[in-house]
Protein backbone atom coordinates (compact mmCIF):
# COMPACT_ATOMS: atom_id res chain seq x y z
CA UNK A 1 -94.55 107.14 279.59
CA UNK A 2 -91.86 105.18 280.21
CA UNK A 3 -88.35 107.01 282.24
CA UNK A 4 -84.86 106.60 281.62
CA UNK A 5 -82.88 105.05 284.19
CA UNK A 6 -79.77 106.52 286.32
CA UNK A 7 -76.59 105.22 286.16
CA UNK A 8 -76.04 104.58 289.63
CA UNK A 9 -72.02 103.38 289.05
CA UNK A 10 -69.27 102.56 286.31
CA UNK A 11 -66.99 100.31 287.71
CA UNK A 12 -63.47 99.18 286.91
CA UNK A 13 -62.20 95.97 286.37
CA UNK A 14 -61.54 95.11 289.87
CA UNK A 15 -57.68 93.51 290.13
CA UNK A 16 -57.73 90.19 288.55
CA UNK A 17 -57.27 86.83 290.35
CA UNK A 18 -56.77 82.95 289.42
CA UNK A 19 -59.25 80.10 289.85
CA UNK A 20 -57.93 77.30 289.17
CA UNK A 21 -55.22 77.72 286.85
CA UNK A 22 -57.06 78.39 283.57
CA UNK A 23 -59.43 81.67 284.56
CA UNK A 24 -58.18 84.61 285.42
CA UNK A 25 -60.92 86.68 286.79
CA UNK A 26 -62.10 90.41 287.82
CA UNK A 27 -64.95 89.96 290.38
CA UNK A 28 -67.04 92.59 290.35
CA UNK A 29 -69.72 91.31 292.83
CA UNK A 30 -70.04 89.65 295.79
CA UNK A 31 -66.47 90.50 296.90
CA UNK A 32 -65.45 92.77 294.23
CA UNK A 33 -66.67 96.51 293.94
CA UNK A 34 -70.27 95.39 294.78
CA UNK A 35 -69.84 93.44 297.98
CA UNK A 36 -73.74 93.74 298.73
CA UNK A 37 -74.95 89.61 297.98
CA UNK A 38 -78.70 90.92 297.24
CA UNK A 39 -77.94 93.97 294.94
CA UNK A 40 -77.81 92.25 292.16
CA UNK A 41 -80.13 89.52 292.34
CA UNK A 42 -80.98 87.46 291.15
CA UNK A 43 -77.36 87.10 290.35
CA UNK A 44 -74.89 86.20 292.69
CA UNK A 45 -71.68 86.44 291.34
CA UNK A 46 -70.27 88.15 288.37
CA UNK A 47 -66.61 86.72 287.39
CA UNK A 48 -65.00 88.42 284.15
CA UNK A 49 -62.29 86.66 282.35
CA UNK A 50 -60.98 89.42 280.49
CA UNK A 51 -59.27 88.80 276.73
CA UNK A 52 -56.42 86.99 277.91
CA UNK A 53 -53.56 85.60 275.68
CA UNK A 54 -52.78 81.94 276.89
CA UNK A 55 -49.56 80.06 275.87
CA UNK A 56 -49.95 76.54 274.51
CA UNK A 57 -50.03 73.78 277.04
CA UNK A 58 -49.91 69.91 276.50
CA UNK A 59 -52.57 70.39 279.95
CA UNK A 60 -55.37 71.67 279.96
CA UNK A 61 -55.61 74.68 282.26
CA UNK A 62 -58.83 74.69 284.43
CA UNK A 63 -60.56 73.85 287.96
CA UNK A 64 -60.78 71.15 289.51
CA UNK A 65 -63.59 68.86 291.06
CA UNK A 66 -65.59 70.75 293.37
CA UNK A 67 -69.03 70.85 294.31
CA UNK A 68 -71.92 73.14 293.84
CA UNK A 69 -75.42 73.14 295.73
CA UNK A 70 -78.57 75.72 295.49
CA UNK A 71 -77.71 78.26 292.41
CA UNK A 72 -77.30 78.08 288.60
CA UNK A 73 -73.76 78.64 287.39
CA UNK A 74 -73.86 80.12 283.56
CA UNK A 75 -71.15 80.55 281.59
CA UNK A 76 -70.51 82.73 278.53
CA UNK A 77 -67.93 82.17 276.02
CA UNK A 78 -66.33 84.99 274.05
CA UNK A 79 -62.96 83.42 273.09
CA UNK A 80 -61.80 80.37 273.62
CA UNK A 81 -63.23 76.74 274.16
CA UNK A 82 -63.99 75.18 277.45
CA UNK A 83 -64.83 72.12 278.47
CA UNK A 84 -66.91 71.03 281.53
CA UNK A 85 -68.49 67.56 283.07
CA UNK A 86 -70.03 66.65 285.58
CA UNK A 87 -71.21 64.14 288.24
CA UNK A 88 -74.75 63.80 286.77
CA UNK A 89 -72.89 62.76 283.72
CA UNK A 90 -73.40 66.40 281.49
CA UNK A 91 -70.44 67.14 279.80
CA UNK A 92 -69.86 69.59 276.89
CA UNK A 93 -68.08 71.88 274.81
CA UNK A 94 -68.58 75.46 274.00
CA UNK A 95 -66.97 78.55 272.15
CA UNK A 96 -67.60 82.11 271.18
CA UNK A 97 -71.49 82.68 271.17
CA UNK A 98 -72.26 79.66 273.61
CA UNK A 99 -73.64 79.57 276.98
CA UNK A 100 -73.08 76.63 279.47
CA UNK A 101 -76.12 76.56 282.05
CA UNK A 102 -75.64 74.17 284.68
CA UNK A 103 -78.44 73.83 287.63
CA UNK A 104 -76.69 72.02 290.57
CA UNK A 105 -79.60 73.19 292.70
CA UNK A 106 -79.82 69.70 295.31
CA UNK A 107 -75.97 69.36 293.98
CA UNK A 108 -73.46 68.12 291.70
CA UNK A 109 -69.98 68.04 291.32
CA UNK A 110 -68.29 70.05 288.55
CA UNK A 111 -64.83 70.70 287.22
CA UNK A 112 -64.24 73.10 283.88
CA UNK A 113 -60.80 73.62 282.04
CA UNK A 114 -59.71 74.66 278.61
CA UNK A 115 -60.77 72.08 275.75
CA UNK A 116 -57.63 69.94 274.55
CA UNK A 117 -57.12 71.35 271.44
CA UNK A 118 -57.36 75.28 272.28
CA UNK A 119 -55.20 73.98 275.34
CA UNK A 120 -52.64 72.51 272.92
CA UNK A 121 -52.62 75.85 270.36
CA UNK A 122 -53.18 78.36 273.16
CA UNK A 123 -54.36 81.78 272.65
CA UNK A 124 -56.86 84.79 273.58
CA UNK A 125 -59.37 83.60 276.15
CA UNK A 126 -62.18 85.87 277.19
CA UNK A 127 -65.62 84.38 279.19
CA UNK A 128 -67.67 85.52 281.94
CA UNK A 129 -69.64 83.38 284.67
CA UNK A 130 -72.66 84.36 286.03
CA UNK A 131 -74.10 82.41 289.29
CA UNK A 132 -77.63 82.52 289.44
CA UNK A 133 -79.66 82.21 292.72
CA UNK A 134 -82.29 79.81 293.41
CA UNK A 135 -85.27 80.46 295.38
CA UNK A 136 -85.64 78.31 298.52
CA UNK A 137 -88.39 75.98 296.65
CA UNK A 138 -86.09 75.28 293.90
CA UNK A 139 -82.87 74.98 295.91
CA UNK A 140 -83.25 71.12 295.89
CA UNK A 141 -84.77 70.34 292.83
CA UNK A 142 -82.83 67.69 290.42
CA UNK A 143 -79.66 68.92 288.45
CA UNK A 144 -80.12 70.03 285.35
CA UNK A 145 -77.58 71.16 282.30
CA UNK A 146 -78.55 73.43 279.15
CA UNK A 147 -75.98 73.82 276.33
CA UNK A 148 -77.36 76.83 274.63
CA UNK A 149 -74.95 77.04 270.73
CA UNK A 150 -74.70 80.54 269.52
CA UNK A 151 -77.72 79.55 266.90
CA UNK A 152 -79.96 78.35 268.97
CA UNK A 153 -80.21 82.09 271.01
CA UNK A 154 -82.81 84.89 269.77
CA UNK A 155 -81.51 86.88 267.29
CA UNK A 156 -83.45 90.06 267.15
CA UNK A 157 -81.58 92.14 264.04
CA UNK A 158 -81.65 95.70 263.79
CA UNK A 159 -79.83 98.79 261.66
CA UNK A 160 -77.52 98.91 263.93
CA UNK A 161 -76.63 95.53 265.24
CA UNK A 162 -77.94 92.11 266.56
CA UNK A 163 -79.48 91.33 270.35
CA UNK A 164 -78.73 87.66 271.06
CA UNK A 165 -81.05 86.55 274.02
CA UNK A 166 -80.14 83.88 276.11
CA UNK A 167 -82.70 84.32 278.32
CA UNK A 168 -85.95 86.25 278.68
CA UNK A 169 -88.01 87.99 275.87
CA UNK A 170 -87.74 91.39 273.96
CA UNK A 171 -90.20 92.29 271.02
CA UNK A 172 -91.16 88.87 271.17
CA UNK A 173 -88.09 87.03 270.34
CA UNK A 174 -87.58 84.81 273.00
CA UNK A 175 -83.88 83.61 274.48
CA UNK A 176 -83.48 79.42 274.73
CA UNK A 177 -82.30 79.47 278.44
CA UNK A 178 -85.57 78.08 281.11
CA UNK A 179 -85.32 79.66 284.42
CA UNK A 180 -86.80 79.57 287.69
CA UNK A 181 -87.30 82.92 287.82
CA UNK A 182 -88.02 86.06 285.07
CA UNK A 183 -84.19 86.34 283.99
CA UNK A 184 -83.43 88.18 280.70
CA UNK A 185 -79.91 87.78 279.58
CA UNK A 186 -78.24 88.82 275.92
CA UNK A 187 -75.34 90.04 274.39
CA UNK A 188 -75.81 93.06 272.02
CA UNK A 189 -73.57 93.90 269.21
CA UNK A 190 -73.54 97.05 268.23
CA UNK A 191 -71.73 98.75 264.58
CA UNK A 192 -69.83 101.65 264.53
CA UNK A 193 -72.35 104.45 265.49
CA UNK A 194 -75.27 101.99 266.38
CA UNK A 195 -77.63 102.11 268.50
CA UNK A 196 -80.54 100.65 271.11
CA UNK A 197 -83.23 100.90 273.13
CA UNK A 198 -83.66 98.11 276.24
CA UNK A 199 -87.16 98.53 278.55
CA UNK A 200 -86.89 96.63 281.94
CA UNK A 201 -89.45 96.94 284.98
CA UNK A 202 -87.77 99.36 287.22
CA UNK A 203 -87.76 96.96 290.43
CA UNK A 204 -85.47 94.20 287.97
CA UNK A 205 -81.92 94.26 288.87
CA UNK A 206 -80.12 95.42 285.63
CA UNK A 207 -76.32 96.00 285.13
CA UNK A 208 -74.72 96.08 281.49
CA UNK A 209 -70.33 94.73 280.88
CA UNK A 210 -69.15 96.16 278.34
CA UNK A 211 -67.53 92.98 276.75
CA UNK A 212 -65.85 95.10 273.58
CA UNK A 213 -65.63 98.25 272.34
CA UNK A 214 -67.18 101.84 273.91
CA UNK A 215 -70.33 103.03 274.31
CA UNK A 216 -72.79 105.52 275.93
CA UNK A 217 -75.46 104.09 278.17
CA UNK A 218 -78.14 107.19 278.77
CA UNK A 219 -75.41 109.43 278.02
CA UNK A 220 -72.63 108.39 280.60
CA UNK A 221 -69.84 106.52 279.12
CA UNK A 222 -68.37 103.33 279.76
CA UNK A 223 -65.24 101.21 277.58
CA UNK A 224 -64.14 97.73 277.19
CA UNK A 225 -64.06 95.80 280.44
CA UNK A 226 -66.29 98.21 283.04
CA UNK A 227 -69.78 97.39 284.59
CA UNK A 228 -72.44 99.35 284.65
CA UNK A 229 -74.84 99.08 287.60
CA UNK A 230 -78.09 100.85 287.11
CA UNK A 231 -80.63 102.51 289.37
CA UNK A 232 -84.00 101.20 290.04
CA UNK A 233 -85.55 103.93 288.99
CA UNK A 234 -87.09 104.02 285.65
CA UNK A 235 -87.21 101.65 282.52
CA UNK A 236 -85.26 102.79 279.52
CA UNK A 237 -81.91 102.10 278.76
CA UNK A 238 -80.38 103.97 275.62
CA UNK A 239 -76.98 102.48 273.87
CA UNK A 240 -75.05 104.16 271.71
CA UNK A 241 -71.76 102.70 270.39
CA UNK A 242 -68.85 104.85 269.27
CA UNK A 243 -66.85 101.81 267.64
CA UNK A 244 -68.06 97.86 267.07
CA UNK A 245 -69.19 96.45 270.38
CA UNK A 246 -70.37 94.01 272.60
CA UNK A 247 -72.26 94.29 275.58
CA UNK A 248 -73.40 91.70 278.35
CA UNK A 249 -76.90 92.76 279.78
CA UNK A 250 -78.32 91.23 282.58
CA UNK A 251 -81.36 92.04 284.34
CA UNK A 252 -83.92 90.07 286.53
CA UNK A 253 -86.43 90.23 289.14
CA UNK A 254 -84.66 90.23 292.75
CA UNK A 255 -85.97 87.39 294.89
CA UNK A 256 -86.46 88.51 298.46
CA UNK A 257 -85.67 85.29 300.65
CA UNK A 258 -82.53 85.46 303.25
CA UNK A 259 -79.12 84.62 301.73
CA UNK A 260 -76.51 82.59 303.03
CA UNK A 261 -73.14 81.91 301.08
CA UNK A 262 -70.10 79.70 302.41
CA UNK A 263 -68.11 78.39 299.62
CA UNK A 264 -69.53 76.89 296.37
CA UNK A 265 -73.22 76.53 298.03
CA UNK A 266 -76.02 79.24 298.52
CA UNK A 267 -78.67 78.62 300.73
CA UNK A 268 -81.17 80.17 303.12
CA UNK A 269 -79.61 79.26 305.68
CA UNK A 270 -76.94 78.31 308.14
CA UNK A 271 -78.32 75.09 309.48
CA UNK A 272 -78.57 74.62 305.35
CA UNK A 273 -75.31 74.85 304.47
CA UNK A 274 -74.25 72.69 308.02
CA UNK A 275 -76.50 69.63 306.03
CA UNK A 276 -74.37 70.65 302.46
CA UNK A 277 -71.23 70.49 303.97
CA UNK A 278 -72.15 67.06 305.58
CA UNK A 279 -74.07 65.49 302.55
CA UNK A 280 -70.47 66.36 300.08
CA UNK A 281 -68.52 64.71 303.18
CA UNK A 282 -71.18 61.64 302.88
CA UNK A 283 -70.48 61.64 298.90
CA UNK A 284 -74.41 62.27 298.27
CA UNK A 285 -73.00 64.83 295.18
CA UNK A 286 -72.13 61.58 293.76
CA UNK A 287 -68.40 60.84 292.12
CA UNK A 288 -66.11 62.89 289.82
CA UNK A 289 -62.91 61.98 288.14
């Protein structure tokens, strides 16, 4: 018989910070609240762009060219549009129920910024990136880019709401997203009074953000914009929702390899991020304008 798991912390939206000049961000792991780099893999980072009101702007708000090596970056769009290209030549578009997943893995350059026409209108922006480690005999595999539309996820449809899987499997439905490692990632929406049941192995990392709305989560509460880290101690995780809302769950098995992190690359090691430094310097992540 399967247990229910502890709620090990709630945690509020750390204070938010820029990147770039088009996402303004609460970091709630590796610097933010959870400053541990392994507790949550096999994520990395967790960077919330809370539902922000932006004013109209002839340009486009965003980040510029930088470079990425060893890790997934995936980002989840809630309100908004952004844009993104790269130096592999991906480039795309997506909006409220898509999922950008780049693999830079041996290394790409990126840049992402607000897409023209939501630039030019403005208004309420809301997204959350996600980077996604790569074990060591994946770190230098070939780029790769997966633009995931809010159709093409798993909709598994209940009384009291919809799961969307991006990634992973539950009763069979199976999210679009291909990983490198067992990943499950969805966003549940919950009606008024709804309700759900999530089963996880107790070793996977698992934390719920509460994206919209306010909910119980095996009887401890949590509201709009606070993460939930769980325990790794049992498999059930109960949601209830008191009012309409969305909620961000991501769980996966940890990988256990050392962790090194300097920048926009994640390696295994020093002497790896030495050769990533020196191969962007050389121009081997190829040329972005």
């Amino acid at each position: 018989m399967n247990t229910a798991r502890s709620i090990e912390r709630v945690i509020a939206p750390p204070p938010p910070h820029m990147v770039g000049d088009g996402f303004r961000v609460h970091n709630f792991f590796p610097s933010g609240a959870i400053q541990s780099k392994q507790r949550m893999s096999p994520f990395f980072m967790l960077d919330y762009a809370s539902k922000f009101e932006f004013p109209p702007s002839e340009q486009p708000r965003g980040v510029d060219v930088h470079p990425h090596r060893g890790f997934e970056t995936v980002t989840i769009a809630y309100h908004g549009k952004i844009a993104h290209h790269d130096s592999a030549g991906n480039k795309g578009v997506i909006e409220e129920g898509d999922v950008q997943w780049m693999t830079a893995a041996s290394g790409v350059l990126h840049k992402e910024y607000h897409e023209a026409s939501f630039s030019k209108k403005g208004g309420p922006f809301q997204m959350v990136q996600l980077w996604v480690n790569l074990p060591a005999a994946y770190k230098m595999t070939t780029p790769r880019y997966q633009e995931l539309k809010k159709e093409a996820m798993g909709h598994l449809k209940f009384e009291g709401g919809v799961l969307e899987i991006i990634a992973g499997e539950v009763n069979q439905i199976k999210g679009p997203a291909k990983t490198f490692t067992p990943v499950h990632l969805s966003n549940l929406h919950l009606h008024k009074e709804g309700s759900f049941t999530l089963h996880f192995p107790s070793h996977y990392n698992t934390g719920l953000l509460v994206v919209k709305g306010s909910v119980q989560i095996n009887d401890t509460s949590a509201s709009t914009n606070h993460f939930v880290l769980l325990a790794n101690d049992g498999e059930d995780i109960n949601i209830n929702s008191s009012e309409e809302s969305t909620i961000l769950i991501l769980a996966g098995e940890p990988i256990h390899e050392p962790l090194v992190a300097y920048g926009p690359f994640l390696m295994n090691t020093w002497e790896e991020i030495d050769q990533a430094i020196s191969d962007f310097n050389l121009g081997k992540f190829g040329v972005l304008d």
